[in-house]
N, C-alpha and C. Protein backbone atom coordinates (compact mmCIF):
# COMPACT_ATOMS: atom_id res chain seq x y z
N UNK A 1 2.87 5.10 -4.41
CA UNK A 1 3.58 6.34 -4.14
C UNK A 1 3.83 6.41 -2.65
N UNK A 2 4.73 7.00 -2.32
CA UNK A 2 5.39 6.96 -1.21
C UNK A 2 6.21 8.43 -0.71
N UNK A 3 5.31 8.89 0.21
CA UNK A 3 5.88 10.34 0.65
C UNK A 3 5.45 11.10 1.75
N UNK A 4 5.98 12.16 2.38
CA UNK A 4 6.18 12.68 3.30
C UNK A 4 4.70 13.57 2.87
N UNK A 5 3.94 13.53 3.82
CA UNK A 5 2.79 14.44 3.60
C UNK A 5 2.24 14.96 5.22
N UNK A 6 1.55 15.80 5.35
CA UNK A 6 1.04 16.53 6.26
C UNK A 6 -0.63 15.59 6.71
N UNK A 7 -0.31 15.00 8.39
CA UNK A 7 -1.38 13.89 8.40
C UNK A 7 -2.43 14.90 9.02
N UNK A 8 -3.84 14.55 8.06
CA UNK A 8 -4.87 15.34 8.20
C UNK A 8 -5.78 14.72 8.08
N UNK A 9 -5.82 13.64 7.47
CA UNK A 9 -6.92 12.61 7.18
C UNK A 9 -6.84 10.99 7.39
N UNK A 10 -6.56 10.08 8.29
CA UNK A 10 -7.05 10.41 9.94
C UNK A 10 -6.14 11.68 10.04
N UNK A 11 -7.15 12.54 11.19
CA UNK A 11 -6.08 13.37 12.05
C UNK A 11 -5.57 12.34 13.11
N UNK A 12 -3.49 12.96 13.37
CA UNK A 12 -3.30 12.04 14.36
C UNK A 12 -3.66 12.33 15.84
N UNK A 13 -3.53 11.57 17.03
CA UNK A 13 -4.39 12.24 18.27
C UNK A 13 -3.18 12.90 19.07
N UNK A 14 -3.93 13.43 19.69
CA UNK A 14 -3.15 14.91 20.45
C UNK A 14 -1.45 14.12 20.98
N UNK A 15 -1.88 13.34 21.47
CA UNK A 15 -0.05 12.83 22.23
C UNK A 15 0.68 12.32 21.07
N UNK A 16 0.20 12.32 19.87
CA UNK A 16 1.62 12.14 18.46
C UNK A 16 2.02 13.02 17.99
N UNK A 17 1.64 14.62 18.27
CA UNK A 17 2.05 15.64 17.71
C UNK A 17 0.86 16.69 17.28
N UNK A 18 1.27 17.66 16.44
CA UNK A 18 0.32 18.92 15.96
C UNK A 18 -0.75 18.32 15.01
N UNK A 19 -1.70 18.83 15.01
CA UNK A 19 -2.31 18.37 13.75
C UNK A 19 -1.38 18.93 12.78
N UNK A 20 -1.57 18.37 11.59
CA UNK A 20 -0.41 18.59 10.16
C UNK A 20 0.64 18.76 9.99
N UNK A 21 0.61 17.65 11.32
CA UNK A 21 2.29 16.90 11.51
C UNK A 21 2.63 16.29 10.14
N UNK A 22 3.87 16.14 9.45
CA UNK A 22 4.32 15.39 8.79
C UNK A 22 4.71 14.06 9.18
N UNK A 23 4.11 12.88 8.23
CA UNK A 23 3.87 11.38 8.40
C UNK A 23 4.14 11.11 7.06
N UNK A 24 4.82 9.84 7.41
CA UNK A 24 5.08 8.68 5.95
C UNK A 24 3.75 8.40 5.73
N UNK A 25 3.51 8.58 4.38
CA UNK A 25 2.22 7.63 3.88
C UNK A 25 2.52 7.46 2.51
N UNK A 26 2.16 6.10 2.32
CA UNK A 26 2.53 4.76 1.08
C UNK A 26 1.12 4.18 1.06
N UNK A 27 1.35 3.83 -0.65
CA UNK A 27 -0.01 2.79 -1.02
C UNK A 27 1.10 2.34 -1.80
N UNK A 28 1.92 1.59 -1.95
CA UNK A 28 2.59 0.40 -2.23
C UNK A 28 2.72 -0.53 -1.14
N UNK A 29 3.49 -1.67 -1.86
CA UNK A 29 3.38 -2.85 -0.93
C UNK A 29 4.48 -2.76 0.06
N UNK A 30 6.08 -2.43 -0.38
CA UNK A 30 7.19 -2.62 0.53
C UNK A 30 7.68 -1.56 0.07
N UNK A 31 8.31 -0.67 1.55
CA UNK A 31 9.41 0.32 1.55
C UNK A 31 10.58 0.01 2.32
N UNK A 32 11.53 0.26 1.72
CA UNK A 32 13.12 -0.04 2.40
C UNK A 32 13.58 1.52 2.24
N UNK A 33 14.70 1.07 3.41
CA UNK A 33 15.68 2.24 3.20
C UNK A 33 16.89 2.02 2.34
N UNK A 34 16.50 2.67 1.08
CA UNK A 34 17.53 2.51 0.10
C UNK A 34 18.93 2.45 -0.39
N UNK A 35 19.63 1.40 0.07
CA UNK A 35 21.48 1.35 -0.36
C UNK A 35 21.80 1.17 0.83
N UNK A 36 21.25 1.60 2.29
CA UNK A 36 21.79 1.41 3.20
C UNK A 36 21.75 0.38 4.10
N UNK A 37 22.60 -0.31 4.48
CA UNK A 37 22.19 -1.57 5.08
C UNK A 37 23.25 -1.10 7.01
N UNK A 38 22.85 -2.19 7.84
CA UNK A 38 23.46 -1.53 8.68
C UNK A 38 24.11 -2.64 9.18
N UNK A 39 25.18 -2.71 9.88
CA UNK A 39 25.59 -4.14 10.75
C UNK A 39 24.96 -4.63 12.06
N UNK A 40 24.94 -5.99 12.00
CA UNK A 40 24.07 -6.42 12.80
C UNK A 40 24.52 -7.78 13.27
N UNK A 41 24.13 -8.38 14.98
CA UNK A 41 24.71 -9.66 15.23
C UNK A 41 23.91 -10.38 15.47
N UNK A 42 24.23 -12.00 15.52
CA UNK A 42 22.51 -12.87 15.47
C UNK A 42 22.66 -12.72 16.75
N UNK A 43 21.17 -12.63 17.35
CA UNK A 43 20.78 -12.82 18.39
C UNK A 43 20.66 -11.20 19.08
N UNK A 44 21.19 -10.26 18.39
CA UNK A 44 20.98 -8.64 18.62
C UNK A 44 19.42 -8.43 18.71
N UNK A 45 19.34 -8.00 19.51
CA UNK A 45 17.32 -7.26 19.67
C UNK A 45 17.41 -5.82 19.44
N UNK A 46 16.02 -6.14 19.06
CA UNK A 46 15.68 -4.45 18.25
C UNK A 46 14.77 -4.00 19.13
N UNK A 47 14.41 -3.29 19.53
CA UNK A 47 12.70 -2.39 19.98
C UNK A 47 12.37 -1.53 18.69
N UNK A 48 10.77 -1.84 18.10
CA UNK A 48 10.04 -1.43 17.57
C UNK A 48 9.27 -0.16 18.31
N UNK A 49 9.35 1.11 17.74
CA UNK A 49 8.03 1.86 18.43
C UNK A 49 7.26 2.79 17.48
N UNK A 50 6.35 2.59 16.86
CA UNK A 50 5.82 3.68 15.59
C UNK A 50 4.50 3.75 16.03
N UNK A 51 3.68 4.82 16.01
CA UNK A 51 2.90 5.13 15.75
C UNK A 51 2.13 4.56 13.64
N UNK A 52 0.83 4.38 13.61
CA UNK A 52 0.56 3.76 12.32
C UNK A 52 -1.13 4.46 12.31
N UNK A 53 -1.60 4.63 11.13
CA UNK A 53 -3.17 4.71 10.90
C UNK A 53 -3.22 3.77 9.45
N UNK A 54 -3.55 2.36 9.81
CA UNK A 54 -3.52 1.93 8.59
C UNK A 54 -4.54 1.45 7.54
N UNK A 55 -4.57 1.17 6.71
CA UNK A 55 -5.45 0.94 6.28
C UNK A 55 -6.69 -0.18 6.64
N UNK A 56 -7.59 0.17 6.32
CA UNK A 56 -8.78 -0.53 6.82
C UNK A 56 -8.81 -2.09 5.80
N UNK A 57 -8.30 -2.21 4.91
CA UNK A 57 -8.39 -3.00 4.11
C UNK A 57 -7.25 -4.05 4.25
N UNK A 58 -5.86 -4.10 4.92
CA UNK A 58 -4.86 -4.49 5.09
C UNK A 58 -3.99 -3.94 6.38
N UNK A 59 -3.29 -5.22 6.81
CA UNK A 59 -2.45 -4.92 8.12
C UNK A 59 -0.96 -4.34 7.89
N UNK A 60 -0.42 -3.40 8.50
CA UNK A 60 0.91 -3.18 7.89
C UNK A 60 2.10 -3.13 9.17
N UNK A 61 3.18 -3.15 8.82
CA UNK A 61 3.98 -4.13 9.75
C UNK A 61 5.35 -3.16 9.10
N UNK A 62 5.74 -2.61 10.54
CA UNK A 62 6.89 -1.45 10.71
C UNK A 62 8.33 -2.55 11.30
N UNK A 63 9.56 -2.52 10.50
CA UNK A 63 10.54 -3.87 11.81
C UNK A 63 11.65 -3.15 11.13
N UNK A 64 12.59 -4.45 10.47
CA UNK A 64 13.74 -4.94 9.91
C UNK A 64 13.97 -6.02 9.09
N UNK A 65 14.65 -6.10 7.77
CA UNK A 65 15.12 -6.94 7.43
C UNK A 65 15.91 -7.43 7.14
N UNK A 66 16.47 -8.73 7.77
CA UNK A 66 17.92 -8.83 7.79
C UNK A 66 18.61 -9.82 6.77
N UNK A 67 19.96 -9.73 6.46
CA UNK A 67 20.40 -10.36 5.30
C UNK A 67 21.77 -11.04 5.87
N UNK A 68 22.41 -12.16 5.07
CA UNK A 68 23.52 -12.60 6.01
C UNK A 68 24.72 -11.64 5.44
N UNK A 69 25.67 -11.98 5.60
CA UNK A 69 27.22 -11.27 5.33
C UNK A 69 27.41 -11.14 3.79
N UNK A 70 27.07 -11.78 3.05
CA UNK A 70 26.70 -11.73 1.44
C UNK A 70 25.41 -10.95 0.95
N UNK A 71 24.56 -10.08 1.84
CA UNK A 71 23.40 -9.49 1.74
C UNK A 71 22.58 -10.51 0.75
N UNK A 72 22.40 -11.58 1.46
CA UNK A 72 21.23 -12.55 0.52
C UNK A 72 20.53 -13.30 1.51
N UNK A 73 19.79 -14.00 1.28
CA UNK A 73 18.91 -14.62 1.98
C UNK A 73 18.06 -13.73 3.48
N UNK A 74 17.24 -13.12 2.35
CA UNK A 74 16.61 -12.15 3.36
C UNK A 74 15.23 -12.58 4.35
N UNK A 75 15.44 -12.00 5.52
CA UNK A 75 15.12 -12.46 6.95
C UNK A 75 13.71 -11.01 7.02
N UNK A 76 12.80 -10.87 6.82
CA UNK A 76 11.66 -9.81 7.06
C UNK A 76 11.04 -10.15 9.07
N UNK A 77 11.21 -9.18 9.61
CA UNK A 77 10.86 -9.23 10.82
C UNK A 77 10.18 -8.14 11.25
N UNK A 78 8.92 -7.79 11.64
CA UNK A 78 8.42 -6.65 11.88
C UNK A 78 6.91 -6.78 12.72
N UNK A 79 6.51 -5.31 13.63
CA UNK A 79 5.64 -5.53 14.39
C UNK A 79 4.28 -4.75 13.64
N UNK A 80 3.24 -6.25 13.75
CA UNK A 80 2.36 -5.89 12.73
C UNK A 80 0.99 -5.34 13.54
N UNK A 81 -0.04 -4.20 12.30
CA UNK A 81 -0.86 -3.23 13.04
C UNK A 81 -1.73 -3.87 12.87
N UNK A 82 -3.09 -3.28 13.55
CA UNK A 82 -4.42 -4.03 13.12
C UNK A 82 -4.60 -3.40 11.80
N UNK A 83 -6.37 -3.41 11.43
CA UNK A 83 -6.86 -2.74 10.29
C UNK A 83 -7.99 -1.91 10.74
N UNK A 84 -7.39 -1.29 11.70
CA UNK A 84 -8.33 -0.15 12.43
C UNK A 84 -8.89 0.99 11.39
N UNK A 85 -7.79 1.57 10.51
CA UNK A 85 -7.76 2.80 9.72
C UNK A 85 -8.02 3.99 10.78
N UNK A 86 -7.32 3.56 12.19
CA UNK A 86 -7.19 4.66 13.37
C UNK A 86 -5.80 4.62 13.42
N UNK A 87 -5.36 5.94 13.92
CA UNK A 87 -3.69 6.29 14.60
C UNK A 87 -3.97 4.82 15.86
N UNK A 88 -2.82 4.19 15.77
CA UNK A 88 -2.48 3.57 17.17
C UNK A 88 -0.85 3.44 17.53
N UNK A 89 -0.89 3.06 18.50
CA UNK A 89 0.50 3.30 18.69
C UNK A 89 0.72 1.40 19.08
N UNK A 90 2.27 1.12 18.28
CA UNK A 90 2.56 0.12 18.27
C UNK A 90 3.67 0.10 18.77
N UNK A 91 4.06 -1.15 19.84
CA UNK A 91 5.84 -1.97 19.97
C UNK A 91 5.87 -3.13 20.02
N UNK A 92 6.94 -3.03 19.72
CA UNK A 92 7.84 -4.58 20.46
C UNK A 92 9.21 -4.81 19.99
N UNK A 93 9.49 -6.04 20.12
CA UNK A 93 10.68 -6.62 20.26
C UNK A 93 10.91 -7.13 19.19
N UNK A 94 12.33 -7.04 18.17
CA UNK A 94 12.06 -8.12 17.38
C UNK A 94 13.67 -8.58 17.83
N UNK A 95 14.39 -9.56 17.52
CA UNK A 95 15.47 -10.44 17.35
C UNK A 95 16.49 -10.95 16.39
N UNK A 96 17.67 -10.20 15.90
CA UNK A 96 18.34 -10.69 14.54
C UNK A 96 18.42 -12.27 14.25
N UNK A 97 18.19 -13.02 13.50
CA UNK A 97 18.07 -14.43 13.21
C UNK A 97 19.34 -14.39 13.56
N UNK A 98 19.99 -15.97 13.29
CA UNK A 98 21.58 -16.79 13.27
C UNK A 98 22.41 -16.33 12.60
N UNK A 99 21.63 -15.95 11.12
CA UNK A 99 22.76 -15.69 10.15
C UNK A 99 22.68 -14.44 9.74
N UNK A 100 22.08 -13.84 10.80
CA UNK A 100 22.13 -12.17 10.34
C UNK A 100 23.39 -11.55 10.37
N UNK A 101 24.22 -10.65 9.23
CA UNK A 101 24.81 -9.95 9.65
C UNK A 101 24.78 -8.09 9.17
N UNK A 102 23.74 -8.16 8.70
CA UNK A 102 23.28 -6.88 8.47
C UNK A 102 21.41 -6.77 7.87
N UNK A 103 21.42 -5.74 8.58
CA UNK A 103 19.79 -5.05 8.23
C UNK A 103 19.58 -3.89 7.74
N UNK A 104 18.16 -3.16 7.94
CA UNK A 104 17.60 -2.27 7.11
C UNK A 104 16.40 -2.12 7.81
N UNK A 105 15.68 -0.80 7.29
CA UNK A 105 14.31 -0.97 8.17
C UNK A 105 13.67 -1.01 6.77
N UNK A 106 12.14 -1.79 7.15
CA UNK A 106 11.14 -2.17 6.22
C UNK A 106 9.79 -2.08 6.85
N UNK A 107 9.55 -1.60 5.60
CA UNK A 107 7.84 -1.05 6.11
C UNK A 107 6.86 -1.94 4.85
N UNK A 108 5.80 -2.10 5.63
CA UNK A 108 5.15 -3.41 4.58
C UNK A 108 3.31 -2.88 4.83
N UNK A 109 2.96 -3.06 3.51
CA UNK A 109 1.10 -3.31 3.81
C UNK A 109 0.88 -4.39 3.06
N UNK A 110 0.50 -5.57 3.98
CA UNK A 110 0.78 -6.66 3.35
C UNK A 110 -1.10 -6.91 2.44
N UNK A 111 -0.35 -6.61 0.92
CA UNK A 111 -1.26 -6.39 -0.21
C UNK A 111 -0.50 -6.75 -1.75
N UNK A 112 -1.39 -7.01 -2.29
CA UNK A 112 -0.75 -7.25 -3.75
C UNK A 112 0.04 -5.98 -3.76
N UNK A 113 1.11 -6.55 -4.79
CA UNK A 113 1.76 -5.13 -5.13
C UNK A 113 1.44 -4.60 -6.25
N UNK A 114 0.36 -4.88 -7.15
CA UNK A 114 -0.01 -4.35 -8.37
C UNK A 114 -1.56 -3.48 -7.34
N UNK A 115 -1.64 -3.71 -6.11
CA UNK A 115 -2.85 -2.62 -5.73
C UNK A 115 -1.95 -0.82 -5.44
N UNK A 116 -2.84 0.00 -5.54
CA UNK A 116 -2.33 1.42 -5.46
C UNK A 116 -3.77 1.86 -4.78
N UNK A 117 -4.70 0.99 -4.60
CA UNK A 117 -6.00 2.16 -3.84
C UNK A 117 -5.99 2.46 -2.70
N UNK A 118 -4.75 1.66 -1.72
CA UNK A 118 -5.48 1.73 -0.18
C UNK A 118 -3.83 2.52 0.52
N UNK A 119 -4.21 3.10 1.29
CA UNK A 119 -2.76 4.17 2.07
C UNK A 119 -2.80 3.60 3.72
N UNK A 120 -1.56 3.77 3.75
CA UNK A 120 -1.83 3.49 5.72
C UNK A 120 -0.92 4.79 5.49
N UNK A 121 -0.63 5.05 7.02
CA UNK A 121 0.56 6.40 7.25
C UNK A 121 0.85 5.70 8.29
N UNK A 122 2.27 6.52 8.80
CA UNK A 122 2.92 5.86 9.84
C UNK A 122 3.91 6.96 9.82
N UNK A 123 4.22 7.20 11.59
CA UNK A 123 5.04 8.52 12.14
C UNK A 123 5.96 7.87 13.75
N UNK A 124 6.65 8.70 13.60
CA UNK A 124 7.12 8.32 15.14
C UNK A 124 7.48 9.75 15.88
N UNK A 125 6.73 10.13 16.40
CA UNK A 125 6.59 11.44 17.25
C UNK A 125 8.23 12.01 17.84
């Protein structure tokens, strides 16, 4: 499940916002942004910046994934968290491959996808 909830449990820390701020939090494996893809050129750079509290059990990894001009052969690129199960704040850089010509953002807890017990959240202030 995958939804907009009020982060209270971790609370997030004072410089990400109010307490019972609203934050993404998922216990599935992969979230995309649905139908929408965006244009994109190889060799285009991205900056990553999210805030994450993830799960203690698995690392999860906030980016892009990119697809060529036929939206196939998909390219997963993203900046991955520890397994703190603390708010931290994450960046970087990522880079459209050669044959990119369009992306998407993707959010990942890299876990079986038949698991549902473990949640990370993730916000960007």
């Amino acid at each position: 499940v995958t939804g907009v909830v009020s982060a209270t449990n971790p609370a997030p820390p004072a410089e990400l916002g109010q307490p019972g701020m609203k934050v993404l939090q998922t216990n599935t494996r992969d979230g995309y942004e649905d139908g929408i893809w965006y244009s994109v050129k190889p060799g285009e750079k991205f900056d990553v910046d999210y805030w994450c509290a993830p799960s203690p059990a698995f690392y999860t990894a906030f980016g892009l994934v990119f697809a060529d001009k036929d939206k196939v052969n998909w390219n997963w690129q993203g900046i991955n968290s520890d397994q703190s199960g603390q708010w931290k704040h994450y960046t970087g850089t990522i880079t459209a491959p050669a044959n990119a010509a369009f992306a998407k953002p993707w959010y990942q807890m890299d876990k079986p996808a038949n698991n549902t017990e473990n949640s990370s959240w993730i916000a960007k202030p």
